[in-house]
PDB file of N, CA and C in Angstrom:
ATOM      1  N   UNK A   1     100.293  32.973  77.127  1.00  0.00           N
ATOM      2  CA  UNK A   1     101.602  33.429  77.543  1.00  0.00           C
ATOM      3  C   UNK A   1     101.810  33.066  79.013  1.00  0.00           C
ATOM      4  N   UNK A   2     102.677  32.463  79.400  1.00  0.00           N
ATOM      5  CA  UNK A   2     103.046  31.779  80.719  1.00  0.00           C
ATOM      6  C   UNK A   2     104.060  32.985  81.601  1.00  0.00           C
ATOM      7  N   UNK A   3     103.340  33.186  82.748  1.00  0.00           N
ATOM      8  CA  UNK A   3     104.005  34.203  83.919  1.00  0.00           C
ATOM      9  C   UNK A   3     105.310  33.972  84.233  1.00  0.00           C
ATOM     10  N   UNK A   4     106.024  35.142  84.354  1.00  0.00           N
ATOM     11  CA  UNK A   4     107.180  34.611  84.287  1.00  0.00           C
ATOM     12  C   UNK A   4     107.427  34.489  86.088  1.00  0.00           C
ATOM     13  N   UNK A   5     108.539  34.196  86.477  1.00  0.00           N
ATOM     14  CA  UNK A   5     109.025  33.629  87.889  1.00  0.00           C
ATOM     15  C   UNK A   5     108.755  34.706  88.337  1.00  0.00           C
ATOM     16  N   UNK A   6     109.778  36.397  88.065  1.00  0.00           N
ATOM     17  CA  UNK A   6     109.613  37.179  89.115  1.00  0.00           C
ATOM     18  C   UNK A   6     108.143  37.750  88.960  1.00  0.00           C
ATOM     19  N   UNK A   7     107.282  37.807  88.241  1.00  0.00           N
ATOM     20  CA  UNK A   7     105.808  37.937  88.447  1.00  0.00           C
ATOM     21  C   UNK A   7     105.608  37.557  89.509  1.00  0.00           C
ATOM     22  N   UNK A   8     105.182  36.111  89.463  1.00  0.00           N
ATOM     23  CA  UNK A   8     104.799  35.222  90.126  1.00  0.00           C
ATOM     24  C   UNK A   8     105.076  35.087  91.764  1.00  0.00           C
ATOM     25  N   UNK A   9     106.365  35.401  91.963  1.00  0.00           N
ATOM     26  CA  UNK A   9     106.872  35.858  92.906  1.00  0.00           C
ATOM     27  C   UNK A   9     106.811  37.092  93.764  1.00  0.00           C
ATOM     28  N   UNK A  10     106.045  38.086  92.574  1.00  0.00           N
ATOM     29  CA  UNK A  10     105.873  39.165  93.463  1.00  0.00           C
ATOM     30  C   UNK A  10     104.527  38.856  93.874  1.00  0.00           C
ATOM     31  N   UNK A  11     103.679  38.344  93.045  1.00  0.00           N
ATOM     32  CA  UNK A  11     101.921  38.000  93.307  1.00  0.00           C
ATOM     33  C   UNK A  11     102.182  37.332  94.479  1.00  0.00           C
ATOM     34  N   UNK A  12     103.152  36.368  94.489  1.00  0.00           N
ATOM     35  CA  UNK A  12     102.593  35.534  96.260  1.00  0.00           C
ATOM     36  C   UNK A  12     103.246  36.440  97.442  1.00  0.00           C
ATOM     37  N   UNK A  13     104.710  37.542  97.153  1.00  0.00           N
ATOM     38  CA  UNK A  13     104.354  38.409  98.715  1.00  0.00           C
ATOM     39  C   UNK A  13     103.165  39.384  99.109  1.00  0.00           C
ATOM     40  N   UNK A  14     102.579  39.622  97.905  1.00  0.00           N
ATOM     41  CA  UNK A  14     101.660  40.424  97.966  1.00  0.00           C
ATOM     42  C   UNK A  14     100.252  39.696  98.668  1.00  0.00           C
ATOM     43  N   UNK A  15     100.465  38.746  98.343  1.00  0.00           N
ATOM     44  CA  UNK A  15      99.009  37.695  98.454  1.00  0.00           C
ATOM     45  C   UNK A  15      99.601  37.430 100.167  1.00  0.00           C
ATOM     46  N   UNK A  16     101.189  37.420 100.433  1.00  0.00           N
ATOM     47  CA  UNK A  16     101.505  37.374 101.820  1.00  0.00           C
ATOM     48  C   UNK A  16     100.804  38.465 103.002  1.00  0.00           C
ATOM     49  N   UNK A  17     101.381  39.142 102.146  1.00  0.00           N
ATOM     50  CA  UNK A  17     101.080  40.685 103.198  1.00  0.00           C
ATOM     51  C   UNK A  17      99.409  40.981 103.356  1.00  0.00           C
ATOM     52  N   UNK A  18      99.039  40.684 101.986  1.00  0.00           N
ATOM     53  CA  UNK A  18      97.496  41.094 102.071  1.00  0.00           C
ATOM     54  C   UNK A  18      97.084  40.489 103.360  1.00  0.00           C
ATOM     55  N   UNK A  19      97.503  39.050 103.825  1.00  0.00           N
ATOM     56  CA  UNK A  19      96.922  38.124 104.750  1.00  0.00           C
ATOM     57  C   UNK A  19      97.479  38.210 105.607  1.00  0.00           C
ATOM     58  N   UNK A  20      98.583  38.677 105.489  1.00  0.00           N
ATOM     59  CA  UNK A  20      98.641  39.350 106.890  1.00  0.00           C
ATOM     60  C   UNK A  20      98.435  40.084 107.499  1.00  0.00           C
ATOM     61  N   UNK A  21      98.394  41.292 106.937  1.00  0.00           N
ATOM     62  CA  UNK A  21      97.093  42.494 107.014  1.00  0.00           C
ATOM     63  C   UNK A  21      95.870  41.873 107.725  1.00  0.00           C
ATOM     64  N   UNK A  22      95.529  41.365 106.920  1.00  0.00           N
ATOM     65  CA  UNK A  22      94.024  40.413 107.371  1.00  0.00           C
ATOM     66  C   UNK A  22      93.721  39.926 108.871  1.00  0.00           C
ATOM     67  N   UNK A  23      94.610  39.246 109.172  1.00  0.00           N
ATOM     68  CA  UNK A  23      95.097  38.737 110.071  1.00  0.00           C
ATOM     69  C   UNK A  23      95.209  39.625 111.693  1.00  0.00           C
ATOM     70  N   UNK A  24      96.131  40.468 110.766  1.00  0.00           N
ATOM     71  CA  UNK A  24      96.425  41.728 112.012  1.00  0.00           C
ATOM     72  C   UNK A  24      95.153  42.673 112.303  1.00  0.00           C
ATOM     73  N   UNK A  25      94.190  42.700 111.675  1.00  0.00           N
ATOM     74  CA  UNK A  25      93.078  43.259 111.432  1.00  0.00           C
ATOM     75  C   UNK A  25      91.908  42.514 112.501  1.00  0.00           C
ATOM     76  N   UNK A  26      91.949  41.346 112.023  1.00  0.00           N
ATOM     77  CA  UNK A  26      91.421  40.276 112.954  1.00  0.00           C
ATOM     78  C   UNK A  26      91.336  40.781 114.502  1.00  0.00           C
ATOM     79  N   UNK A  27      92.435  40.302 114.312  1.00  0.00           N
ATOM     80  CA  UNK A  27      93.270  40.259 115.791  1.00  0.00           C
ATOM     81  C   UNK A  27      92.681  41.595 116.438  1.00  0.00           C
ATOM     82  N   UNK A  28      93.022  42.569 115.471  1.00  0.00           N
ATOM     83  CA  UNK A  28      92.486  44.007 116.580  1.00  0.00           C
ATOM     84  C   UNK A  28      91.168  43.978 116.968  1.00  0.00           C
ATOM     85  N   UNK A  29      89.957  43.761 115.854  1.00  0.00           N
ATOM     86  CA  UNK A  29      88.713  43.225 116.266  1.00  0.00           C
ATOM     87  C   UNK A  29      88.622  42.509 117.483  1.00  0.00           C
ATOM     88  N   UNK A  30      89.259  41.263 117.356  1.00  0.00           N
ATOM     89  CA  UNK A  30      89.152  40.678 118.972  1.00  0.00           C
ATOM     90  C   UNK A  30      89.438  41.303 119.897  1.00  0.00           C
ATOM     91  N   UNK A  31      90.572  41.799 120.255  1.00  0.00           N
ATOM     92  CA  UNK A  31      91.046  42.489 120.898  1.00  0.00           C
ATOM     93  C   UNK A  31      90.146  43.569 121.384  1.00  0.00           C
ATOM     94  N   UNK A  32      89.578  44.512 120.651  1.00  0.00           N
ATOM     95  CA  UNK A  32      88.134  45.223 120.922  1.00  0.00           C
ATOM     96  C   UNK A  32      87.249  45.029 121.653  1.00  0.00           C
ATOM     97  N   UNK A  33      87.036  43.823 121.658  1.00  0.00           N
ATOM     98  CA  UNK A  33      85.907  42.645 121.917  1.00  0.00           C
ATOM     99  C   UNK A  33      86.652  42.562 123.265  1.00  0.00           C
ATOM    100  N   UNK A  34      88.020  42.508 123.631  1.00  0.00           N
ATOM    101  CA  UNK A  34      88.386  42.017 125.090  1.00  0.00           C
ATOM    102  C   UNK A  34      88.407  40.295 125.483  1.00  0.00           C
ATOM    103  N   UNK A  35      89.027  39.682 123.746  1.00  0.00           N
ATOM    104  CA  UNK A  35      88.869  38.698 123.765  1.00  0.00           C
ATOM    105  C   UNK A  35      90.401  38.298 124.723  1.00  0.00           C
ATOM    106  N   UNK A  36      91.098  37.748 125.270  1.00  0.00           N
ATOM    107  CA  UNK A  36      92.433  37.508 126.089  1.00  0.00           C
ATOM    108  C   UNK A  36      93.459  37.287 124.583  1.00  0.00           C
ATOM    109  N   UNK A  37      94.559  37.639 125.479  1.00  0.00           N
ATOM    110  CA  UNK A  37      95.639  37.609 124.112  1.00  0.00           C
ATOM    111  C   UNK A  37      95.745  35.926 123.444  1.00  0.00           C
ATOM    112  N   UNK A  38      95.736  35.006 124.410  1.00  0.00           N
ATOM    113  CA  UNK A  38      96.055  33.795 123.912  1.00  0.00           C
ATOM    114  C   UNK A  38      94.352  33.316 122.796  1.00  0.00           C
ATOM    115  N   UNK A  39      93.788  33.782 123.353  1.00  0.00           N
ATOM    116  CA  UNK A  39      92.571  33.390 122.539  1.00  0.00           C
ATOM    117  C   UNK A  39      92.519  33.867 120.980  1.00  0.00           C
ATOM    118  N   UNK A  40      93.255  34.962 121.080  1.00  0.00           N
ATOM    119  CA  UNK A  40      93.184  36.037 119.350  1.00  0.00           C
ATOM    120  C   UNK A  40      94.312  35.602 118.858  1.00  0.00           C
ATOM    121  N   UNK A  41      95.544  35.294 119.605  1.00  0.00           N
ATOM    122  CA  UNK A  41      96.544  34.038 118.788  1.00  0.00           C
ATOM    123  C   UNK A  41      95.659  33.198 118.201  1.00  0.00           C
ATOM    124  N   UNK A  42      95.678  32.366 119.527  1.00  0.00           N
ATOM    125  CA  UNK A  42      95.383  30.627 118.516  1.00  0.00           C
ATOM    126  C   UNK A  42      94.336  30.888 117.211  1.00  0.00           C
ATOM    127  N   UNK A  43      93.048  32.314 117.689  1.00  0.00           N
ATOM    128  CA  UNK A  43      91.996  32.624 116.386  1.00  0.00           C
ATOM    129  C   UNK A  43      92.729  32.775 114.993  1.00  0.00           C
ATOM    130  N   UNK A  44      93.530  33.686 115.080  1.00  0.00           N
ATOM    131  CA  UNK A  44      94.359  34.101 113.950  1.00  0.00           C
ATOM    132  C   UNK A  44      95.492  34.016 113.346  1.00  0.00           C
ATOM    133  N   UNK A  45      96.322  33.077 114.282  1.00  0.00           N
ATOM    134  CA  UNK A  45      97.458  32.304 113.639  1.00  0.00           C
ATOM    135  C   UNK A  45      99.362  33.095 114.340  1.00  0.00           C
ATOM    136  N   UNK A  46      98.592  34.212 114.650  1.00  0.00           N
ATOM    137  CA  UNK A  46      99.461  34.912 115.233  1.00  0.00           C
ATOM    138  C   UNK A  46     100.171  34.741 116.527  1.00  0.00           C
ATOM    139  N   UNK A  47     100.920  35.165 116.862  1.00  0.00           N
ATOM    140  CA  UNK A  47     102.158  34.757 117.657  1.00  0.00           C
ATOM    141  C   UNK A  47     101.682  35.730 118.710  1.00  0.00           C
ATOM    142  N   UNK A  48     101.747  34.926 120.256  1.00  0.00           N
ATOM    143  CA  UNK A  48     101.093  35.524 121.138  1.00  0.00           C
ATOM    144  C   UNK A  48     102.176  36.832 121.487  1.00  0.00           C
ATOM    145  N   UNK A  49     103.244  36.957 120.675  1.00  0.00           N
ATOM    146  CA  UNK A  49     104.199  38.349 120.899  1.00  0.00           C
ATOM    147  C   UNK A  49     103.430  39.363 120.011  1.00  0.00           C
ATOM    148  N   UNK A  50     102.894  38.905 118.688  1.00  0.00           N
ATOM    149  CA  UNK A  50     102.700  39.773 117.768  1.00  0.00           C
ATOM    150  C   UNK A  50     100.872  40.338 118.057  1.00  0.00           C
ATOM    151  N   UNK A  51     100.154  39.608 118.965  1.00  0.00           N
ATOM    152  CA  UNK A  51      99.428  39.977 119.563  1.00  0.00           C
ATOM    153  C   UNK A  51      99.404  41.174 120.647  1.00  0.00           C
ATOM    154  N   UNK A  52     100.755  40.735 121.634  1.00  0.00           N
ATOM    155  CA  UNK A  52     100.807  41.995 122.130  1.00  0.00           C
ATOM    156  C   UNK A  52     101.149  42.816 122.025  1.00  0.00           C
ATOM    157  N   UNK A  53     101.772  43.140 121.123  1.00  0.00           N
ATOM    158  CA  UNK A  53     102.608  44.351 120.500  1.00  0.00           C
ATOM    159  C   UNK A  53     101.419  45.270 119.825  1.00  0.00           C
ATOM    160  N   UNK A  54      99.993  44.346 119.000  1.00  0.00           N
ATOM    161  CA  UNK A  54      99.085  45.276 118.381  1.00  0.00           C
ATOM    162  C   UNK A  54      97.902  45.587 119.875  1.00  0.00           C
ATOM    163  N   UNK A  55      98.027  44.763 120.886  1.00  0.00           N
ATOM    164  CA  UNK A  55      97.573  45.474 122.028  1.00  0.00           C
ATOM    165  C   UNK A  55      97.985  46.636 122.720  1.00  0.00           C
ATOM    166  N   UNK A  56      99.641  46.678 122.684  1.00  0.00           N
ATOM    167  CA  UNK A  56      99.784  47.998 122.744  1.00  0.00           C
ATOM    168  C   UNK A  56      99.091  49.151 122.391  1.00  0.00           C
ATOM    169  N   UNK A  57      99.187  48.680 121.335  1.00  0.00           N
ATOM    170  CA  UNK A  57      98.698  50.060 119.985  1.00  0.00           C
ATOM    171  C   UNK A  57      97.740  50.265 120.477  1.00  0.00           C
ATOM    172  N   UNK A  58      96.948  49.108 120.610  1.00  0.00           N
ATOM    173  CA  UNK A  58      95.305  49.955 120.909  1.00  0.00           C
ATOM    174  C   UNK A  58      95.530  50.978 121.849  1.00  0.00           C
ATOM    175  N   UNK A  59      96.368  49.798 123.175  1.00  0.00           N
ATOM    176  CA  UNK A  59      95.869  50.496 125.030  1.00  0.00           C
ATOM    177  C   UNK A  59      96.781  52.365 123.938  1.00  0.00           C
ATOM    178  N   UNK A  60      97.539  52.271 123.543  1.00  0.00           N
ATOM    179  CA  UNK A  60      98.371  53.691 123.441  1.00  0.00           C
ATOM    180  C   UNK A  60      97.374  55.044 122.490  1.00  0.00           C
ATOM    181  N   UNK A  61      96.496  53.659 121.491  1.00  0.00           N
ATOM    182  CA  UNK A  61      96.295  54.930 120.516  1.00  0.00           C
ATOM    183  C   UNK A  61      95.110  55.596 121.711  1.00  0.00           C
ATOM    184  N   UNK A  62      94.763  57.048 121.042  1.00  0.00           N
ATOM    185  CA  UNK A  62      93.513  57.631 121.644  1.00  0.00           C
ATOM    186  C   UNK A  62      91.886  56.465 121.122  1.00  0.00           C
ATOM    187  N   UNK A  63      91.026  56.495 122.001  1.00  0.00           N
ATOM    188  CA  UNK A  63      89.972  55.875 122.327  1.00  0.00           C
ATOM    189  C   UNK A  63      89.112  57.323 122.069  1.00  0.00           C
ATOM    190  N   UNK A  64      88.041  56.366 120.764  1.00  0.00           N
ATOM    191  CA  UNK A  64      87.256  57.426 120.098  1.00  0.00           C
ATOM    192  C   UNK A  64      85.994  56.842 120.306  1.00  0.00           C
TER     193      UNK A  64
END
């Protein structure tokens, strides 16, 4: 039985987000690490805006 379109279509945003998740996940790891923002871009594909925006988060969340 052959998948139909909107299946298929939902499997690849999902397969989107998962990796981007991934991605953003990455990124915070480095970031941890005190790797520089341009360095955890070019690592992870991410946009040196969308880098700093999850640097925020860190410098804001509480430090455990």
């Amino acid at each position: 039985m052959q998948e139909s379109t909107v299946f298929r279509s939902i499997q690849a945003e999902a397969e989107a987000r998962a990796e981007a998740r991934k991605q953003r996940e990455i990124a915070l790891n480095f970031l941890r690490d005190n790797l520089p923002v341009e360095v955890v871009a070019r690592g992870t594909g991410l946009s040196i805006e969308e880098v700093q925006q999850l640097q925020q988060q860190l410098n804001a969340s509480p430090q455990t």
